[in-house]
N, C-alpha and C. Protein backbone atom coordinates (compact mmCIF):
# COMPACT_ATOMS: atom_id res chain seq x y z
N UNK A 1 111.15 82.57 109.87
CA UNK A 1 109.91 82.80 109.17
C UNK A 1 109.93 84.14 108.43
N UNK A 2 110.49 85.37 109.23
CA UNK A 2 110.40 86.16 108.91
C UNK A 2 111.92 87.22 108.00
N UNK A 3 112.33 86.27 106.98
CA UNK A 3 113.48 86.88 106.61
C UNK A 3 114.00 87.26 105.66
N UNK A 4 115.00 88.30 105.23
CA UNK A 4 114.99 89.25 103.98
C UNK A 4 114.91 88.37 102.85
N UNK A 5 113.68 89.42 101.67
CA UNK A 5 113.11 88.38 100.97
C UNK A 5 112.23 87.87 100.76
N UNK A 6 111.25 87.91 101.80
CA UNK A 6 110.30 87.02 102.31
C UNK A 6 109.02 88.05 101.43
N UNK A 7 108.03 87.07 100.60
CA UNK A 7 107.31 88.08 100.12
C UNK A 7 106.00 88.08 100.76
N UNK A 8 104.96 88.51 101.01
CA UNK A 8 103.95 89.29 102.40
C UNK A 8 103.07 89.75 101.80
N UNK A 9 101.42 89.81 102.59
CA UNK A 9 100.58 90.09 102.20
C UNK A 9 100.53 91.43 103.28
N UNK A 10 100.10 92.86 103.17
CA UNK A 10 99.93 93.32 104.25
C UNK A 10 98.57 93.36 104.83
N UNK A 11 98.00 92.92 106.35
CA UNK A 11 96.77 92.83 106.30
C UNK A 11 95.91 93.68 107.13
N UNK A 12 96.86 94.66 107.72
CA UNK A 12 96.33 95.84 108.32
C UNK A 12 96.65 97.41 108.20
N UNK A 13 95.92 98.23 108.24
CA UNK A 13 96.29 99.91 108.28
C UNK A 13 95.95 100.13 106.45
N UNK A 14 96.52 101.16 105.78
CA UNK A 14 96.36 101.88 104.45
C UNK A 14 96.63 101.14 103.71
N UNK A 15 97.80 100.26 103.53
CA UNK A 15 98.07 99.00 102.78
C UNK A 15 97.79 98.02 102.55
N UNK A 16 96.66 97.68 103.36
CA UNK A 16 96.25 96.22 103.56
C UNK A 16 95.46 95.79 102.15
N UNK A 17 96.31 94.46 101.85
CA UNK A 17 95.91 93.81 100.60
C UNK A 17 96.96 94.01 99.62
N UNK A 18 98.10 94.63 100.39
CA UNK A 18 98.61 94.80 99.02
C UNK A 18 100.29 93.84 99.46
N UNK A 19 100.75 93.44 98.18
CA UNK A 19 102.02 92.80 98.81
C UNK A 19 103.39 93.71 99.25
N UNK A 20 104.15 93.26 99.84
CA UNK A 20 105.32 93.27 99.81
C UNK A 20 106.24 92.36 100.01
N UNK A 21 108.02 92.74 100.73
CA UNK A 21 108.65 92.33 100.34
C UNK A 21 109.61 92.81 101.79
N UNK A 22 109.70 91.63 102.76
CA UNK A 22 111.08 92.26 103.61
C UNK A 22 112.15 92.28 103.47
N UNK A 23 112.23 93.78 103.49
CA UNK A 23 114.14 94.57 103.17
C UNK A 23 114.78 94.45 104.16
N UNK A 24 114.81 94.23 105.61
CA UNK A 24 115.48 94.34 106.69
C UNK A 24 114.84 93.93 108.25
N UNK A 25 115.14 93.24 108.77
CA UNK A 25 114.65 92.62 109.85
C UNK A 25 115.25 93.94 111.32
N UNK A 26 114.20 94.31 111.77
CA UNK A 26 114.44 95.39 112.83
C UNK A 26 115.27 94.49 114.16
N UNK A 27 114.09 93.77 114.78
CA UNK A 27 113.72 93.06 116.01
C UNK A 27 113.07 91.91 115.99
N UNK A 28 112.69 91.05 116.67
CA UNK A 28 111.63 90.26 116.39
C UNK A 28 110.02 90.15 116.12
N UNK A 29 109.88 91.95 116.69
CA UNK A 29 108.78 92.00 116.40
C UNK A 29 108.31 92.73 115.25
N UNK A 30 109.58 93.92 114.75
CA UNK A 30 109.39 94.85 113.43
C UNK A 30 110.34 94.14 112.43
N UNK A 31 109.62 94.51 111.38
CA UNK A 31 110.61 94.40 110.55
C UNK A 31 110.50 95.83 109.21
N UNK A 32 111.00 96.51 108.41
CA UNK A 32 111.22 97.17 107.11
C UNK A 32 110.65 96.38 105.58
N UNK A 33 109.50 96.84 105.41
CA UNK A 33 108.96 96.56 104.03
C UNK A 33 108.72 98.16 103.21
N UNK A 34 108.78 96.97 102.00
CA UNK A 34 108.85 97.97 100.90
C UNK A 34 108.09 97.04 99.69
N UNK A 35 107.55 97.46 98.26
CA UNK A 35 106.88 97.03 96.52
C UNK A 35 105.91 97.43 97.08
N UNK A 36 104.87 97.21 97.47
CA UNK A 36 103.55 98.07 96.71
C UNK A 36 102.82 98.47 98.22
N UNK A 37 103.67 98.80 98.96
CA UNK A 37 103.19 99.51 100.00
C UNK A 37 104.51 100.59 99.94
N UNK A 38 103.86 101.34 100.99
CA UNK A 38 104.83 102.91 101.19
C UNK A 38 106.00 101.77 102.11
N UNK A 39 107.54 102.31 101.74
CA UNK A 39 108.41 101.91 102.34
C UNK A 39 108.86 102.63 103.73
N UNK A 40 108.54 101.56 104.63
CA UNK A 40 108.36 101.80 106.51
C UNK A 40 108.38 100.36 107.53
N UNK A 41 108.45 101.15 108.59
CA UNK A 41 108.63 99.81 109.51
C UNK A 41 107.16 98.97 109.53
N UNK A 42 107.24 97.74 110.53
CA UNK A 42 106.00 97.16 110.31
C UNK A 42 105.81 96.29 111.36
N UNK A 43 104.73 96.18 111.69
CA UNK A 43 104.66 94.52 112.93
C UNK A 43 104.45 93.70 112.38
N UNK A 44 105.10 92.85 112.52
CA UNK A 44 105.21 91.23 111.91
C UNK A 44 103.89 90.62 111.97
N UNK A 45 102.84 91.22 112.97
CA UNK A 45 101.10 90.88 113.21
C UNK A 45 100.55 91.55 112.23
N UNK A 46 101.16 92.33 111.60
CA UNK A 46 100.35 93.26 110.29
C UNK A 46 100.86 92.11 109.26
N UNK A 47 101.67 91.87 108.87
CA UNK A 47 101.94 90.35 107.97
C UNK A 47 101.41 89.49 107.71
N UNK A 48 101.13 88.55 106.42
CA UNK A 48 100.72 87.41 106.17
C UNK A 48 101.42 86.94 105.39
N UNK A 49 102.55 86.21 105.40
CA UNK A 49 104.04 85.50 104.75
C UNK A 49 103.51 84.72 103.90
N UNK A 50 104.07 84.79 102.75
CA UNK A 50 103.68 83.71 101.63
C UNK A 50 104.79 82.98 101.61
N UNK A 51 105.20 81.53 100.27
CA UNK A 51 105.79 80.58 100.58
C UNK A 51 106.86 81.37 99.70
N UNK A 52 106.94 82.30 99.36
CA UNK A 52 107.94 82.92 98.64
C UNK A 52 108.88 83.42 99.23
N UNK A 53 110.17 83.14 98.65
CA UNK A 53 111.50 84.04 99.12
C UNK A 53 111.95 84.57 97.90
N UNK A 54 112.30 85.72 97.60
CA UNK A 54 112.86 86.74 96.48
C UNK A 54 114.04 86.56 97.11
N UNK A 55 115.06 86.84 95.59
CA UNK A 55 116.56 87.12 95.81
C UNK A 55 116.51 88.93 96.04
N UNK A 56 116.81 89.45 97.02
CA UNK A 56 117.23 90.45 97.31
C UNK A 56 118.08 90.80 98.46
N UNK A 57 118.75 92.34 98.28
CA UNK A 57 119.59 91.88 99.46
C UNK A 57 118.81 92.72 100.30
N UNK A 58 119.92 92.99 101.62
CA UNK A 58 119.06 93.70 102.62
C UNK A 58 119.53 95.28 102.29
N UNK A 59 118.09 96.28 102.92
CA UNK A 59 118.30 97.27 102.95
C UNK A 59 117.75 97.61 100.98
N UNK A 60 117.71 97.02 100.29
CA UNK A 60 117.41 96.98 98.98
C UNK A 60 116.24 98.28 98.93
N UNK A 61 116.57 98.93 97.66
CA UNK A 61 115.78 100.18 96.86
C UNK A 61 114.66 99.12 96.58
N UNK A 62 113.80 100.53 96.44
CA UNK A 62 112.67 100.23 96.01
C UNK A 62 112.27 99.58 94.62
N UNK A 63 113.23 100.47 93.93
CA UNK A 63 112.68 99.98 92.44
C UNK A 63 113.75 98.68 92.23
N UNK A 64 114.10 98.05 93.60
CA UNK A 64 114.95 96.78 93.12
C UNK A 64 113.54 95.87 93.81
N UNK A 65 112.79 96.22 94.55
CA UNK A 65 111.75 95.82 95.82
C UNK A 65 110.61 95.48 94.39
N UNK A 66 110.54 96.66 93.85
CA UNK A 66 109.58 96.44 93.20
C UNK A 66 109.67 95.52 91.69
N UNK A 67 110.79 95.37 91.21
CA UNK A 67 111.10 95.01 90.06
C UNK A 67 111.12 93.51 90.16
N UNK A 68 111.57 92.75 91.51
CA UNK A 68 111.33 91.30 91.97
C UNK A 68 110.13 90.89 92.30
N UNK A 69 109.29 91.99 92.70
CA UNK A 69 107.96 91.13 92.81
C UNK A 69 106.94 91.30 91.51
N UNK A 70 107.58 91.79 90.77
CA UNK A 70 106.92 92.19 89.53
C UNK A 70 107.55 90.70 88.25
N UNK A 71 108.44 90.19 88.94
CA UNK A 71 109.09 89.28 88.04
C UNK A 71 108.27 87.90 88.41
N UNK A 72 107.64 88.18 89.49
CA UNK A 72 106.69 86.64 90.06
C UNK A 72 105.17 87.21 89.30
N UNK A 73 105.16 88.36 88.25
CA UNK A 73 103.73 88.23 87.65
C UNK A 73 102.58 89.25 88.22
N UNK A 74 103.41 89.59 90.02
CA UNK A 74 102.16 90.44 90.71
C UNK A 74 102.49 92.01 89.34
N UNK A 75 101.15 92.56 89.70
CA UNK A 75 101.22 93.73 89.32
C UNK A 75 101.74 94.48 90.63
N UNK A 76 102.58 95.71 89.71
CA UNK A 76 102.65 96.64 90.67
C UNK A 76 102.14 97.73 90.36
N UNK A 77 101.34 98.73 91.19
CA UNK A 77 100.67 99.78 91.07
C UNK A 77 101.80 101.46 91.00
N UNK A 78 101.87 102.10 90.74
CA UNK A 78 102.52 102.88 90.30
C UNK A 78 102.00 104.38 91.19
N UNK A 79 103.31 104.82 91.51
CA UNK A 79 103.40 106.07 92.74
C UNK A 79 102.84 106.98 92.32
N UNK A 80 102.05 108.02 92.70
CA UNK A 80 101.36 109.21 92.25
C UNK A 80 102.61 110.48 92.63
N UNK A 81 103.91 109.95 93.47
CA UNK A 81 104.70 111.00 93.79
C UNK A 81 105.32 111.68 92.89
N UNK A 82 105.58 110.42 91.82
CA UNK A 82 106.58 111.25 90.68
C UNK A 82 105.63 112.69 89.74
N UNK A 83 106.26 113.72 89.71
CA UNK A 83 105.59 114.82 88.86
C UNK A 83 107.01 115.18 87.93
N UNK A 84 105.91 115.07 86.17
CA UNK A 84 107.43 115.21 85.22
C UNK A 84 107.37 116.67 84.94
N UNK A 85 106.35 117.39 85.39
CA UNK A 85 106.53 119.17 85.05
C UNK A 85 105.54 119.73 86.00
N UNK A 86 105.66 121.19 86.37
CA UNK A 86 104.74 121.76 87.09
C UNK A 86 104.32 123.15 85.94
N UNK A 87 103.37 122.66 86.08
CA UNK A 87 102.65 123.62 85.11
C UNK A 87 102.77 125.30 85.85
N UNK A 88 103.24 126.19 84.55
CA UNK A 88 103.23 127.65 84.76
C UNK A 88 101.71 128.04 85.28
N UNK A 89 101.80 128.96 85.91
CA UNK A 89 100.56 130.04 86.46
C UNK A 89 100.62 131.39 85.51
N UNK A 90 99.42 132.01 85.49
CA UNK A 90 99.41 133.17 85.34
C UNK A 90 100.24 134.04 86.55
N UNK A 91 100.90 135.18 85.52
CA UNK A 91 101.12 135.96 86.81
C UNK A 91 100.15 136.84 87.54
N UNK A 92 100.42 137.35 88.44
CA UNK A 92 98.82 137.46 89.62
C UNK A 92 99.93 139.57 89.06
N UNK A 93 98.31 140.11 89.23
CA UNK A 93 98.90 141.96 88.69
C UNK A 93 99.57 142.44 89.78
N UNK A 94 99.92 143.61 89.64
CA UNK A 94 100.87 143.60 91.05
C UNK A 94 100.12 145.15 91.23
N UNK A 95 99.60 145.10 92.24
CA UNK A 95 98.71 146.46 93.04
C UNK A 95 99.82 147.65 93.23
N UNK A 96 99.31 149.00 92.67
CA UNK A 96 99.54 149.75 92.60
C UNK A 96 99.75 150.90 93.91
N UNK A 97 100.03 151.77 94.68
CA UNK A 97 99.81 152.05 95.94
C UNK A 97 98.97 153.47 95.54
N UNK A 98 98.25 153.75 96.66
CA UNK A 98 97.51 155.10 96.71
C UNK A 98 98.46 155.95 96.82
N UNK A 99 98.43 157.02 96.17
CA UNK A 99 99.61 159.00 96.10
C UNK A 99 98.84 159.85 97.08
């Protein structure tokens, strides 16, 4: 039921509602997801398996995670991690000492 590929609704904790995609089967009870949730372990009771199987392999990147479930039409929501510049500061004055 539960095997690499397999595409998933998540239905509990910060993610819930959003899909993914299992990269790697832990145990019988965890397994490794990753696409539009943060990539981490998971309980298979946090799961809701759809009739979908994606070609991917195991252990698979993200932006391979995300690029297959994006090819079935879901949207994927986009990381707030990436930063393309950090903006300069003023420099702060530099205190003088008492004579």
């Amino acid at each position: 039921m539960f095997e690499i590929g397999r595409l998933c609704v998540k239905i509990a904790g910060r993610d819930s509602g959003n899909y993914c995609v299992i990269i790697d089967v832990i145990d019988e009870n965890n397994v490794m997801i990753d696409g539009n949730v943060r990539r981490k372990k998971c309980n298979i009771k946090h799961l809701e398996p759809i009739d979908k199987v994606l070609k991917i392999k195991k252990g698979a990147s993200t932006t391979e995670a995300k690029k297959a479930i994006s090819e079935l039409g879901i949207k994927i929501k986009e990381s707030k991690l990436k930063r393309t510049s950090k903006k300069k500061t003023a420099e702060k004055p530099k205190k003088e000492s008492k004579k």
